[in-house]
PDB file of N, CA and C in Angstrom:
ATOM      1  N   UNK A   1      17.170   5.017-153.125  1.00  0.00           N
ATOM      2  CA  UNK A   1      15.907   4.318-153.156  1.00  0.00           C
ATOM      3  C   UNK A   1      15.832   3.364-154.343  1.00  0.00           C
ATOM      4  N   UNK A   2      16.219   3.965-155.727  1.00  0.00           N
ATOM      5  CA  UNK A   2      16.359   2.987-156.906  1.00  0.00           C
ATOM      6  C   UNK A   2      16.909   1.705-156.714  1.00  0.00           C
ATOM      7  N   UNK A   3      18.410   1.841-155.344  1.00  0.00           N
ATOM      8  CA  UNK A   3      19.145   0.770-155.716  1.00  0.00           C
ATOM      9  C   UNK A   3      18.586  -0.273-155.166  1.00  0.00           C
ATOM     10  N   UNK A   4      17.838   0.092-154.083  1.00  0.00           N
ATOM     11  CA  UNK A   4      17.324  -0.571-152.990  1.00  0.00           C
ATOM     12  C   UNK A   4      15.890  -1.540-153.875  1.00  0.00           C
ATOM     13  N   UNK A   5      15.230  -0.973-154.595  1.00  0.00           N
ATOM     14  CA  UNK A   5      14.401  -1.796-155.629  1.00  0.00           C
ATOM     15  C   UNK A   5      14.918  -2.596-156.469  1.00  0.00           C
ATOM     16  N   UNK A   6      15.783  -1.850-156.910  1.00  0.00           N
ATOM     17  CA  UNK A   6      16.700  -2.480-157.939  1.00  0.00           C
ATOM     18  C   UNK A   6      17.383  -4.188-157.652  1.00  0.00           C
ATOM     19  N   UNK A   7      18.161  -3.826-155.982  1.00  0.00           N
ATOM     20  CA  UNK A   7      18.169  -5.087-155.500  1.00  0.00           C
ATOM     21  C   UNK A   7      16.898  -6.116-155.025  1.00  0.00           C
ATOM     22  N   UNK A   8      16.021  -5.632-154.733  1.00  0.00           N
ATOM     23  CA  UNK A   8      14.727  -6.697-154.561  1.00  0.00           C
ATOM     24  C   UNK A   8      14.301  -7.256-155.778  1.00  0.00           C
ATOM     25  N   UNK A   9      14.519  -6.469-157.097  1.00  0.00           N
ATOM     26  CA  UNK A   9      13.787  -7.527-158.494  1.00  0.00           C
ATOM     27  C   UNK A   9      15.319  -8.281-158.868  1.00  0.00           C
ATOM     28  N   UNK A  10      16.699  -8.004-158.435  1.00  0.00           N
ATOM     29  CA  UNK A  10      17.027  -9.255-158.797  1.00  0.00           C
ATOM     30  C   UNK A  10      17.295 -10.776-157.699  1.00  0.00           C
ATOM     31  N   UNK A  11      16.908 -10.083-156.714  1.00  0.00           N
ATOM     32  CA  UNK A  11      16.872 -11.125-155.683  1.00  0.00           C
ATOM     33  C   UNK A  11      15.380 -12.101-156.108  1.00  0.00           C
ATOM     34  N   UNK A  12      14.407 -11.331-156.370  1.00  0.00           N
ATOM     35  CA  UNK A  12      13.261 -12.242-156.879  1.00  0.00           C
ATOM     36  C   UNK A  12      13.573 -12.616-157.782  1.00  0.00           C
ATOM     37  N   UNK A  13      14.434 -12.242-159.166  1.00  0.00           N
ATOM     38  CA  UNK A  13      14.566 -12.677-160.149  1.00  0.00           C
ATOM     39  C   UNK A  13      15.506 -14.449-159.867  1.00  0.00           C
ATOM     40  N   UNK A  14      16.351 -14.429-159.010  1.00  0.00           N
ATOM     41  CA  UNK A  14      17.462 -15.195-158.941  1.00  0.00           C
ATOM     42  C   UNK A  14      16.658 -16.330-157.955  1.00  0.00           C
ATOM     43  N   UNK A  15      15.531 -16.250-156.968  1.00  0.00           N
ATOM     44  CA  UNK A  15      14.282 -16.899-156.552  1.00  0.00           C
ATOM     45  C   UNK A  15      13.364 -17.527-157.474  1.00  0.00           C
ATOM     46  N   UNK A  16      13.499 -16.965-158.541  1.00  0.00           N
ATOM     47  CA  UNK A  16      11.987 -17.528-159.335  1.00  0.00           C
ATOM     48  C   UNK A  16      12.847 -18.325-160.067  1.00  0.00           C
ATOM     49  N   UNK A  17      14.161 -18.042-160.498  1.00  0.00           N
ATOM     50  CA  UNK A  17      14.838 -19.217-161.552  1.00  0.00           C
ATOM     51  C   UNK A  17      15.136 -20.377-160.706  1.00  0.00           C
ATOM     52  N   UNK A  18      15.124 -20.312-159.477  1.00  0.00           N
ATOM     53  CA  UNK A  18      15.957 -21.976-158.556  1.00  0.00           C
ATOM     54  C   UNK A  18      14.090 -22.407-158.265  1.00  0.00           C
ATOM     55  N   UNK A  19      13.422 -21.661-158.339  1.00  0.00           N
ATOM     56  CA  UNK A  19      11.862 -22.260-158.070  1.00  0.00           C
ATOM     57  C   UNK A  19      11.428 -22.948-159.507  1.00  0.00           C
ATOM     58  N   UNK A  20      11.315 -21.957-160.354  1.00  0.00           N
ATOM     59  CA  UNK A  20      11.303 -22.316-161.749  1.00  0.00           C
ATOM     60  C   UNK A  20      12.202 -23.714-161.945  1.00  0.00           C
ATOM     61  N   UNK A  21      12.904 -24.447-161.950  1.00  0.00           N
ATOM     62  CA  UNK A  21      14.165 -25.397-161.999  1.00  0.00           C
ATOM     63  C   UNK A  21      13.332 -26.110-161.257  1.00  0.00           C
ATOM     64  N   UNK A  22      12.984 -25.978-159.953  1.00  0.00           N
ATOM     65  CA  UNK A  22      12.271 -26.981-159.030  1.00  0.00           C
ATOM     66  C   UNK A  22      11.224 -27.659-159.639  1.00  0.00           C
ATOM     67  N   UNK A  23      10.167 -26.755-159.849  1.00  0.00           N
ATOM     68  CA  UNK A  23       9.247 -27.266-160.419  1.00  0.00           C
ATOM     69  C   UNK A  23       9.624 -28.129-161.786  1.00  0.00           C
ATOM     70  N   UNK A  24      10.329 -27.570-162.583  1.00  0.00           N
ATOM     71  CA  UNK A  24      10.458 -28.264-163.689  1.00  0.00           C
ATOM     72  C   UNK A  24      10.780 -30.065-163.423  1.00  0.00           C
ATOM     73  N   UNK A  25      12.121 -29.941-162.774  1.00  0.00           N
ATOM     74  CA  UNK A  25      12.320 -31.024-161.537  1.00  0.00           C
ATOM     75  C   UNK A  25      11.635 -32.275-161.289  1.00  0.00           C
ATOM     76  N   UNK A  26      10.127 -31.512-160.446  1.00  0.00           N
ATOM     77  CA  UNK A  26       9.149 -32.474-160.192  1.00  0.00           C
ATOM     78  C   UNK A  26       8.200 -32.783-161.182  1.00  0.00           C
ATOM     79  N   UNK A  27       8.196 -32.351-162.185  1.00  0.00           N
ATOM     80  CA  UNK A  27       7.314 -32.479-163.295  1.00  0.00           C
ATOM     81  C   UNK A  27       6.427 -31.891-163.954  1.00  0.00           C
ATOM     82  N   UNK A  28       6.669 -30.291-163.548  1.00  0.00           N
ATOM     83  CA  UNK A  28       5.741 -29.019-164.314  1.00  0.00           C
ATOM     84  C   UNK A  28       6.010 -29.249-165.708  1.00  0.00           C
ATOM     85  N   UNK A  29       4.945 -29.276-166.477  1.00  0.00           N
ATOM     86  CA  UNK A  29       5.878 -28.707-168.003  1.00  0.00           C
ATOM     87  C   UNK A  29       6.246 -26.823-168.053  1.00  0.00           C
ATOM     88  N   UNK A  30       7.344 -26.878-169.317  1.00  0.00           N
ATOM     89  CA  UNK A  30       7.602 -25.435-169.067  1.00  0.00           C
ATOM     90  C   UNK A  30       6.615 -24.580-169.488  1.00  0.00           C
ATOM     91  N   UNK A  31       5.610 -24.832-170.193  1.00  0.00           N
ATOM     92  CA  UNK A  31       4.657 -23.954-170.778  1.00  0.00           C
ATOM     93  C   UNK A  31       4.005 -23.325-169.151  1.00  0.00           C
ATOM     94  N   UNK A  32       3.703 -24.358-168.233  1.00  0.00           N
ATOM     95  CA  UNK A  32       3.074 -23.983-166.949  1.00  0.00           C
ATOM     96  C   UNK A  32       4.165 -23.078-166.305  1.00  0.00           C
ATOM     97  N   UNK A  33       5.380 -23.322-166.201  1.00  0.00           N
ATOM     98  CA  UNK A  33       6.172 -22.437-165.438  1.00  0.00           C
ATOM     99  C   UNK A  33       6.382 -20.948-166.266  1.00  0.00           C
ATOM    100  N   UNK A  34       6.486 -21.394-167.634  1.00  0.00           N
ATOM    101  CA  UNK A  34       6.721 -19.463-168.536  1.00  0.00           C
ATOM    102  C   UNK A  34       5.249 -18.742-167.991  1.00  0.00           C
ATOM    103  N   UNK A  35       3.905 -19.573-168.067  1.00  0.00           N
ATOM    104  CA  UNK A  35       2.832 -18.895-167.436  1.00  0.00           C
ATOM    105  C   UNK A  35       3.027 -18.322-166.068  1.00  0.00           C
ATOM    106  N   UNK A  36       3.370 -18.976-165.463  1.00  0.00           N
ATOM    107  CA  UNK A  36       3.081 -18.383-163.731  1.00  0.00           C
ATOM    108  C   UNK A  36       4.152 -17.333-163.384  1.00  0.00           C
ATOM    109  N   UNK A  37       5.330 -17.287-164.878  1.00  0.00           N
ATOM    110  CA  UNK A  37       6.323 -16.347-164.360  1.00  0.00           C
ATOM    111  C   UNK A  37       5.798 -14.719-165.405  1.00  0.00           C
ATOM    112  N   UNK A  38       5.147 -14.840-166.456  1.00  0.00           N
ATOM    113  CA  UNK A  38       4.294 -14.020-167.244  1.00  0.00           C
ATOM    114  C   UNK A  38       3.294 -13.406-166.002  1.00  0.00           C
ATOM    115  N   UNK A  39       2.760 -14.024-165.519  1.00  0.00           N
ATOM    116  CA  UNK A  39       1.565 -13.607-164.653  1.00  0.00           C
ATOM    117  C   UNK A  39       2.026 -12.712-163.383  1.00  0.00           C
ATOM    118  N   UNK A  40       3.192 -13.773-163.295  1.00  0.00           N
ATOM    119  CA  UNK A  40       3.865 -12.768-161.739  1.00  0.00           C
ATOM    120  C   UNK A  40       4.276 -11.178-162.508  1.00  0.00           C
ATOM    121  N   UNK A  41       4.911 -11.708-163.399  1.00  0.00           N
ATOM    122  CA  UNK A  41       5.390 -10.185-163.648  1.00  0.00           C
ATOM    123  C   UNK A  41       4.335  -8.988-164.602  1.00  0.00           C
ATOM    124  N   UNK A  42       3.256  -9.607-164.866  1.00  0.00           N
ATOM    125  CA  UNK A  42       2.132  -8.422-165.050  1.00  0.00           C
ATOM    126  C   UNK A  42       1.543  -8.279-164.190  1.00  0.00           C
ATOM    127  N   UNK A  43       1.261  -9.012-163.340  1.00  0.00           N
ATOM    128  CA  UNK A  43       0.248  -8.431-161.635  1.00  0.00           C
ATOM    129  C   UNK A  43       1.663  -7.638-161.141  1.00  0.00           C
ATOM    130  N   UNK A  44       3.041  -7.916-161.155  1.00  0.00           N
ATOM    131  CA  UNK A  44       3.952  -6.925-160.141  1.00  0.00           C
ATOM    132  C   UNK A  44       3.532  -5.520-161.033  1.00  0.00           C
ATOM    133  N   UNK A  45       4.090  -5.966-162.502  1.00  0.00           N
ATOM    134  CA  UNK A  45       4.044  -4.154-163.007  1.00  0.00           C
ATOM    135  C   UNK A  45       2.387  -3.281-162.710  1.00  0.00           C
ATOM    136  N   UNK A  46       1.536  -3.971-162.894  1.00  0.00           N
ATOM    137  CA  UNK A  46       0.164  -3.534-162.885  1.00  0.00           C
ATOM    138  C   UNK A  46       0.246  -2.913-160.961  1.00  0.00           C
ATOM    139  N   UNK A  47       0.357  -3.303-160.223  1.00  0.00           N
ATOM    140  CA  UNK A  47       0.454  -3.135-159.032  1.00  0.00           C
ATOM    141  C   UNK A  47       1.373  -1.858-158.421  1.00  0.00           C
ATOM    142  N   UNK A  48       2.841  -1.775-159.283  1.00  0.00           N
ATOM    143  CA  UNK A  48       3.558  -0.806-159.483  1.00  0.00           C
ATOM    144  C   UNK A  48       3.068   0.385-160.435  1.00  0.00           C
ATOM    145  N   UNK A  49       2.105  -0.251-161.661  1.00  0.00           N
ATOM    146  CA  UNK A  49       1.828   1.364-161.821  1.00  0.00           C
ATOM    147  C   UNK A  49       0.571   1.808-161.687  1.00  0.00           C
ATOM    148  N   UNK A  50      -0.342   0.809-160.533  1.00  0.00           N
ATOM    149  CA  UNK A  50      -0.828   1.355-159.711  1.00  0.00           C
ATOM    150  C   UNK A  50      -0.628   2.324-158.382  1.00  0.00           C
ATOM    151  N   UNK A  51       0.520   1.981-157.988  1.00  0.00           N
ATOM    152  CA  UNK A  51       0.724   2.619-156.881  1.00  0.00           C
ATOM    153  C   UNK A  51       1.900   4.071-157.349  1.00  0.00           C
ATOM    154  N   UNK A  52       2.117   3.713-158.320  1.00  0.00           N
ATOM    155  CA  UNK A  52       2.925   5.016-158.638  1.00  0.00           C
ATOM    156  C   UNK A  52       4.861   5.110-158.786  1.00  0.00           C
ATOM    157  N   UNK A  53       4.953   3.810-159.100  1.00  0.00           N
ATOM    158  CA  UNK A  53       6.605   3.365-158.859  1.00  0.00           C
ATOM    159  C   UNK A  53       6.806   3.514-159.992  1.00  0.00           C
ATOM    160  N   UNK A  54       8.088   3.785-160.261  1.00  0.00           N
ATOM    161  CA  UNK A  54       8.386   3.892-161.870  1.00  0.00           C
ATOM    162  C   UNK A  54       9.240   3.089-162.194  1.00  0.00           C
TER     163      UNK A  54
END
């Protein structure tokens, strides 16, 4: 079961860096992209230790 999570955060991880790049790309600054990737990953953990995942 671990590995099986394990592979979904680096498949998102390896998603958010070619998205992250994109945006930068078209003209995000990085301060906007370190935000939206800060945010993703405190709503995931908050959500996870809501539901009880460790």
């Amino acid at each position: 079961m671990y590995q099986h999570l394990r592979c979904q955060i680096v498949g998102r991880l390896a998603w958010q860096n070619r998205y992250g790049g994109l945006r930068l790309a078209i003209g995000a600054k990085k301060h906007g992209v370190s935000m939206q990737f800060l945010i993703d990953a405190v709503v995931l953990s908050a959500l996870g230790g809501l539901i009880g995942i460790e």
